[in-house]
Protein backbone atom coordinates (compact mmCIF):
# COMPACT_ATOMS: atom_id res chain seq x y z
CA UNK A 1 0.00 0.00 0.00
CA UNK A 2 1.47 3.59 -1.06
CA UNK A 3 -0.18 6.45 0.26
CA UNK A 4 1.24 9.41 0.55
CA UNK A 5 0.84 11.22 4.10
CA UNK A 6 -1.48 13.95 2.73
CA UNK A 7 -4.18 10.99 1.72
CA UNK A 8 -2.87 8.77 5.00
CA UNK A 9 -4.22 11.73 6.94
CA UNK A 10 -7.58 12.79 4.76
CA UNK A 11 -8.11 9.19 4.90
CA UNK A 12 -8.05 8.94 8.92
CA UNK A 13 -10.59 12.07 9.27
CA UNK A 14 -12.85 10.41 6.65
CA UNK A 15 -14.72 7.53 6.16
CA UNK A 16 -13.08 3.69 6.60
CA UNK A 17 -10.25 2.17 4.28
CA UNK A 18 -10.57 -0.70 2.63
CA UNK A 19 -7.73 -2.13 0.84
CA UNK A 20 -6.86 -4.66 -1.72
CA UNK A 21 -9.68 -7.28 -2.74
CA UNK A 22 -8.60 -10.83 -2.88
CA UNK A 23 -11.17 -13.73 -2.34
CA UNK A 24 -12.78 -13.62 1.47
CA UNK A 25 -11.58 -17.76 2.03
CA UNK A 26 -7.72 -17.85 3.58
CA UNK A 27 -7.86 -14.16 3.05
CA UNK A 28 -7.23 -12.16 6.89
CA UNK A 29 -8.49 -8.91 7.02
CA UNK A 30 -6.99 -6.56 9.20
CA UNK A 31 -8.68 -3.67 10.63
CA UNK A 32 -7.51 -0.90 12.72
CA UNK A 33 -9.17 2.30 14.64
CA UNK A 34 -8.88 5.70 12.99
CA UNK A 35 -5.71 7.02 14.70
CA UNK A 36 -1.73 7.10 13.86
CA UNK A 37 -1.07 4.27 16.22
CA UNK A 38 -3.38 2.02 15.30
CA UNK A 39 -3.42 2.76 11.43
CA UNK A 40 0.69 2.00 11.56
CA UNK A 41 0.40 -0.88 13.97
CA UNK A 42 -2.31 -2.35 11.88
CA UNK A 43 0.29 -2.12 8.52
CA UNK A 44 2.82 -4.06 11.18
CA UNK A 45 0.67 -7.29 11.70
CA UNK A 46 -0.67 -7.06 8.16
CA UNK A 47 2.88 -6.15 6.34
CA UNK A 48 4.17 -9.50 8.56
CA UNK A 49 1.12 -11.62 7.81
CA UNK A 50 2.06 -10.98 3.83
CA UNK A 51 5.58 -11.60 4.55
CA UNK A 52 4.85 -14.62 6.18
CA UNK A 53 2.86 -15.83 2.67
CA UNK A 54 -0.48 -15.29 4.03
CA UNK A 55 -2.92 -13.07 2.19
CA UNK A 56 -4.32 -9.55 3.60
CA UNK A 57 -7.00 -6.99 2.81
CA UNK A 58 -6.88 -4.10 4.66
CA UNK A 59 -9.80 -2.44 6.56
CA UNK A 60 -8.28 0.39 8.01
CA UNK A 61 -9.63 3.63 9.53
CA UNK A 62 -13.14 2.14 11.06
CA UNK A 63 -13.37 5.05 13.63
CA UNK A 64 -13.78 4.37 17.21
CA UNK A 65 -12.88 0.80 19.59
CA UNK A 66 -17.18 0.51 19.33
CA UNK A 67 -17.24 0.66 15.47
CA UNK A 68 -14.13 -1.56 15.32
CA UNK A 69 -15.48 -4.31 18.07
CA UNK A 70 -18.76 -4.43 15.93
CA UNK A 71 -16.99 -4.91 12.67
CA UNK A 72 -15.41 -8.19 14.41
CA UNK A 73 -18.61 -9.21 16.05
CA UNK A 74 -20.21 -9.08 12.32
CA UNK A 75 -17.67 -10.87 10.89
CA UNK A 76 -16.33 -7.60 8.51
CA UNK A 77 -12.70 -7.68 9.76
CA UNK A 78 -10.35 -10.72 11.10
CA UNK A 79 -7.97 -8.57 13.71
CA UNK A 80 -7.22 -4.86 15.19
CA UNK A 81 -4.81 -3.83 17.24
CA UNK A 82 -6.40 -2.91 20.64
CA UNK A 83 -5.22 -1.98 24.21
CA UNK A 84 -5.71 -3.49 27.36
CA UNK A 85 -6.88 -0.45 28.90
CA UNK A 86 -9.19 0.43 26.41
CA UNK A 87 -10.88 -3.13 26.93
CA UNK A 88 -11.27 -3.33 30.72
CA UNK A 89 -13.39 0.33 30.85
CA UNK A 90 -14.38 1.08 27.89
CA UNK A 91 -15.85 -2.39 26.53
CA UNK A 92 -16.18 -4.56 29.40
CA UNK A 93 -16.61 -1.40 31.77
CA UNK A 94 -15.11 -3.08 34.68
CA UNK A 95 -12.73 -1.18 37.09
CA UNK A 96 -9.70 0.25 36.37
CA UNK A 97 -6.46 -2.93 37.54
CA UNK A 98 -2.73 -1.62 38.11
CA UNK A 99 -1.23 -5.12 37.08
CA UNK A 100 -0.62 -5.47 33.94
CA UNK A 101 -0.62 -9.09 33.49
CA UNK A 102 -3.67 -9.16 35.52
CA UNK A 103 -5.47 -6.45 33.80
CA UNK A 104 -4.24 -8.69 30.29
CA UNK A 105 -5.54 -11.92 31.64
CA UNK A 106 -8.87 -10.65 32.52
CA UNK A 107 -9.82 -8.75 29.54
CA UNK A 108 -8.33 -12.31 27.07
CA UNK A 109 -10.70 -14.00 29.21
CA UNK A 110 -13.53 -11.74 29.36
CA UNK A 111 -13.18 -11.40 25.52
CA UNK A 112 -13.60 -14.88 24.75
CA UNK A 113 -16.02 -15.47 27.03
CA UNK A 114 -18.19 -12.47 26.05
CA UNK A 115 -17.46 -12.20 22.32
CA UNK A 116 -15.00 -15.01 21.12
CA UNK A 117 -12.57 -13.18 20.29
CA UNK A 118 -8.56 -14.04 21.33
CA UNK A 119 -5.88 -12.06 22.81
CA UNK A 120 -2.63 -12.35 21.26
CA UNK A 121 0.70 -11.73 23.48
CA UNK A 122 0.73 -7.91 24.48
CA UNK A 123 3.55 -5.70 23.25
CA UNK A 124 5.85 -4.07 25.87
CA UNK A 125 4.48 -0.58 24.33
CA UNK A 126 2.44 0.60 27.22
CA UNK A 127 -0.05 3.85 25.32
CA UNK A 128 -1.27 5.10 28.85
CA UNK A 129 -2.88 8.77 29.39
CA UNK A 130 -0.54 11.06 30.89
CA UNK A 131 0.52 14.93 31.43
CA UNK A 132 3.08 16.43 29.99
CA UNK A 133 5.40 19.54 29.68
CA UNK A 134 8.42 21.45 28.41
CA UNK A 135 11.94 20.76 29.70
CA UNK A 136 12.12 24.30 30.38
CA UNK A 137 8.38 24.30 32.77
CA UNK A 138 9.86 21.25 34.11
CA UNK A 139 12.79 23.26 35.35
CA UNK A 140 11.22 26.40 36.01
CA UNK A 141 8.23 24.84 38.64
CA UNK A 142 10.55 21.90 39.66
CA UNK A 143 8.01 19.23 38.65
CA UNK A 144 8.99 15.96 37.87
CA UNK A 145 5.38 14.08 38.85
CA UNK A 146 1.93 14.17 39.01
CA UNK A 147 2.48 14.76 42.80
CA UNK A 148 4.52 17.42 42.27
CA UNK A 149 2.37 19.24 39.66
CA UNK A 150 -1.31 19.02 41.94
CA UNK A 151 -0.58 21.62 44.42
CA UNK A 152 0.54 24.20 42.15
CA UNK A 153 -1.56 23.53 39.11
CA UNK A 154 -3.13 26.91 40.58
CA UNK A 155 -0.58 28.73 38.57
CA UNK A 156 -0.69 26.58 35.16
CA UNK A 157 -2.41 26.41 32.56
CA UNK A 158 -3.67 22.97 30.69
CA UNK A 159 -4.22 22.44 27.47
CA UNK A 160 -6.53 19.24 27.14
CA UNK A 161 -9.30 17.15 24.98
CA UNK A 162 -12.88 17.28 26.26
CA UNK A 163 -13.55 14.22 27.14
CA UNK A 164 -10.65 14.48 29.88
CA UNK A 165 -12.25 16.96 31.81
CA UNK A 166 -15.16 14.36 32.38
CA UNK A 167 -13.56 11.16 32.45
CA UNK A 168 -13.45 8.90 35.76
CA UNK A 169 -9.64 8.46 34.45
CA UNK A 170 -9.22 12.11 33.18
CA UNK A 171 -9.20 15.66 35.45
CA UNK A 172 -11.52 14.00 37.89
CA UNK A 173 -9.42 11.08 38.33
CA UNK A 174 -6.33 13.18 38.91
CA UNK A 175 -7.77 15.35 41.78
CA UNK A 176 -9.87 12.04 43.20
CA UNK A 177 -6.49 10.74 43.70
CA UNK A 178 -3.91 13.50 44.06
CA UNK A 179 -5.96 16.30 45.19
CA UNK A 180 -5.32 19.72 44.19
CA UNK A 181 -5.23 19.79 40.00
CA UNK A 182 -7.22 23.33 40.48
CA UNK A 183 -5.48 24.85 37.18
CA UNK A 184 -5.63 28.80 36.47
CA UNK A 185 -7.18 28.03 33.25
CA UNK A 186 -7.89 25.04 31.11
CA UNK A 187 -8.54 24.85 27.70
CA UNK A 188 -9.69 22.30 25.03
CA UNK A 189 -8.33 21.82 21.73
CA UNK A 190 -8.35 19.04 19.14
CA UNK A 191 -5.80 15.98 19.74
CA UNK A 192 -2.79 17.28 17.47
CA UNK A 193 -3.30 21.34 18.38
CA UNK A 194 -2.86 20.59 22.57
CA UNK A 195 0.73 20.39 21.60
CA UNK A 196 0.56 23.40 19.52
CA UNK A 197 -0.72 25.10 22.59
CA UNK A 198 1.88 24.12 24.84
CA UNK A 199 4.75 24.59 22.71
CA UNK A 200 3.52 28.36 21.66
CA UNK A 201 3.48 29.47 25.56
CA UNK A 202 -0.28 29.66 25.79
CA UNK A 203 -0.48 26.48 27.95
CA UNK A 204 1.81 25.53 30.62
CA UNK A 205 0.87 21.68 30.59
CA UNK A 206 -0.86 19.38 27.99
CA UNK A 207 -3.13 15.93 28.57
CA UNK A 208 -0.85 13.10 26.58
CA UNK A 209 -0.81 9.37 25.52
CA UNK A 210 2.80 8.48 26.49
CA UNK A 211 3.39 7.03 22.82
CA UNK A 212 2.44 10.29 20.77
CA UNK A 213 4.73 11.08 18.16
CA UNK A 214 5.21 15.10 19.53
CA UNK A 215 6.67 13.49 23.07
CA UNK A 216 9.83 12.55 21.45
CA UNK A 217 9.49 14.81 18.06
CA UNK A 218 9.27 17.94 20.89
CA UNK A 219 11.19 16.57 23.31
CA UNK A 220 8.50 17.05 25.94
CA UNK A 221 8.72 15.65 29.63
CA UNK A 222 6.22 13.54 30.56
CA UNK A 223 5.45 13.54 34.27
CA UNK A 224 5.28 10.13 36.51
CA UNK A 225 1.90 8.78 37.74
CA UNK A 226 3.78 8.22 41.21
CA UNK A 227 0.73 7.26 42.88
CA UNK A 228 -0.90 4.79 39.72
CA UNK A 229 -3.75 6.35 38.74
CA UNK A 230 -3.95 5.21 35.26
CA UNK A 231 -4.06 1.44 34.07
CA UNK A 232 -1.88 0.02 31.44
CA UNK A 233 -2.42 0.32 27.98
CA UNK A 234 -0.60 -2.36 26.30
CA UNK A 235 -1.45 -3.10 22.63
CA UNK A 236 -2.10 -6.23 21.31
CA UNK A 237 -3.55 -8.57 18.13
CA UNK A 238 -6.79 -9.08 18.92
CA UNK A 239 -8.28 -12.14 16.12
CA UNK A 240 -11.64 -14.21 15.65
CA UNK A 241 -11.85 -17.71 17.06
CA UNK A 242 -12.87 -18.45 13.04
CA UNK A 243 -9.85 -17.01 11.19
CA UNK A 244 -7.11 -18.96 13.90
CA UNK A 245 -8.82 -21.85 13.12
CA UNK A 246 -8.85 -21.05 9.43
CA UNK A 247 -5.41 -19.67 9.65
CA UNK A 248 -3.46 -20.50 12.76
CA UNK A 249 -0.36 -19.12 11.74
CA UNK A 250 -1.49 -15.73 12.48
CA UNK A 251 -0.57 -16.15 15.91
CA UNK A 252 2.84 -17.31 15.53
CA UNK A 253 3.82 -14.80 12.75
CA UNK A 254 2.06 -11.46 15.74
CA UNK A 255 3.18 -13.22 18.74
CA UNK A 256 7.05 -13.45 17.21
CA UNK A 257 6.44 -9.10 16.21
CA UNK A 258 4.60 -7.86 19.03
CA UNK A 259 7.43 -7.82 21.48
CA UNK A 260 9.60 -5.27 19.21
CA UNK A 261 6.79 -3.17 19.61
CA UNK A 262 8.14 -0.48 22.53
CA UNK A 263 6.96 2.83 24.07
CA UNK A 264 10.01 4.32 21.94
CA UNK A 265 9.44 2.26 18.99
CA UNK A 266 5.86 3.48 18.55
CA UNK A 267 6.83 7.38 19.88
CA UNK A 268 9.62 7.28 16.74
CA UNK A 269 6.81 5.53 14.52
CA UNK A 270 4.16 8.21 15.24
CA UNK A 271 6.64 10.90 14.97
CA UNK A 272 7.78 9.72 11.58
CA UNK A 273 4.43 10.05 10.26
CA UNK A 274 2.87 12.97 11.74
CA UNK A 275 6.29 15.06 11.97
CA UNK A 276 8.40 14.15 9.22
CA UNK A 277 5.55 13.08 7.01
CA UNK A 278 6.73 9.57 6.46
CA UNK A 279 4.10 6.92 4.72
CA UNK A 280 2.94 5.15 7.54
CA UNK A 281 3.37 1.95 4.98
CA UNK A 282 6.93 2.80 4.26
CA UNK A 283 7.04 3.09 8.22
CA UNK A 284 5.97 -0.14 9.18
CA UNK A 285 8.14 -1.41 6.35
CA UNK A 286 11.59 -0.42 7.93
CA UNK A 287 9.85 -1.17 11.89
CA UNK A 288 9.87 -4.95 10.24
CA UNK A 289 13.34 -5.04 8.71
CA UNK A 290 14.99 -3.27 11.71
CA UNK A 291 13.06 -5.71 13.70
CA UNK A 292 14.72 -8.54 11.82
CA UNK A 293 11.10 -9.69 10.16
């Protein structure tokens, strides 16, 4: 698949992907959310699945984790790349878990119970929420974690998403379990422009996934949950019972490529695409070769 960035981008603010054709019998489709992360780590398990002499259509772009869990309930794609996190609260809407091989086993067995659907091994690459600042802030208020930041958020400003200022994980979260996090001012901006905000002096902090491309493009400081408010979000294959048994090689060709998968890894990956303007193809090519796949 070549597309350049500029249609790699329309294509993730429009409607879903679907690439290549091939026959539906042996062929695995492969679907991913409409994000940067999961478009790229999609073209990683369906780049190794065709290297491995299996056939792929792509199915990328499907929107949000409901849209993409309802395209494998119905049969439309084969696999996604999900996160554990994501799983426990926002599909099986249980309680947030620290441990994350606890938090993985329960959500693989919730998911097969529930919806048949099978948890590959989890990548090291840990996507959790965090906050996140300048090396210079950093310096200047003498903030290293989230502990440090609550009682003088007062005097800061945070640039954020919506949905974090309602979230049980999100603003409320933070001063349920810190206290403080009473900012001067707060202010909501799309995903990408947050950073844009913080980096052009009218925000002091920003609201972060600790994989996003601008954390190591920017050279940002991201500040330690010291006291573990957020779960972890480690991403993994997630497949239908029917294509393993159709095609059981799928889980030896993802299980041998997840573990490459690394908080810097996917921070250098996103960056790539969204920075530099690399095809996020051509990006999960090289991942694979430097990977040794």
């Amino acid at each position: 698949m070549n597309l350049s960035r500029t249609r790699a981008l329309a294509l993730l603010a429009s409607g879903p992907l679907f690439v290549g054709c091939g026959s539906r019998g042996g062929t695995i489709r492969v679907g991913s959310k409409n994000f940067t992360e999961s478009f790229v780590i999609a073209e990683i398990y369906a780049q190794a699945l065709e290297r491995a002499g299996l056939r792929v259509e792509r199915r990328f772009n499907l929107g949000s984790t409901q849209i993409a869990m309802a395209a494998m309930q119905r049969g439309d794609i084969d696999l996604y790349p999900e996160y554990t996190g994501t799983a426990l609260i926002d599909v099986l809407h249980l309680p947030p878990m620290q441990d994350p091989e606890l938090l993985y086993s329960t959500v693989a067995r919730e998911f097969d119970r529930r919806y048949g659907l099978i948890w590959l091994h989890p990548s090291p690459m840990n996507d959790s929420q965090a906050l996140a600042t300048t090396k210079a802030i950093a310096a200047r208020e003498r903030i290293a974690t989230l502990s440090d930041l609550a009682p003088i958020a007062s005097r800061l400003r945070l640039a954020t998403i919506q949905e974090f200022l309602s979230r049980a994980d999100g603003l409320p979260g933070l001063r349920r379990v810190y206290g403080g996090f009473a900012f001067r001012d707060v202010r909501t901006y799309d995903i990408a422009l947050k950073y844009q905000a913080l980096l052009s002096g009218q925000a002091d902090v920003a609201s972060a996934f600790t994989t996003d491309g601008a954390i190591a493009s920017d050279d940002l400081v991201v500040l330690r949950d010291d006291r573990h408010l957020w779960p972890p979000y480690n991403v993994a294959p997630v497949v239908r019972k029917a294509a393993l048994q159709l095609q059981p090689r799928i889980v030896s060709v993802l299980d041998a490529v997840s573990p490459a998968i690394t908080d810097r890894a996917a921070q250098r990956m996103n960056a790539e695409i969204e920075s530099q303007y690399r095809d996020p193809a051509d990006v999960a090519a090289a991942f694979l070769a430097s990977a040794g796949h």
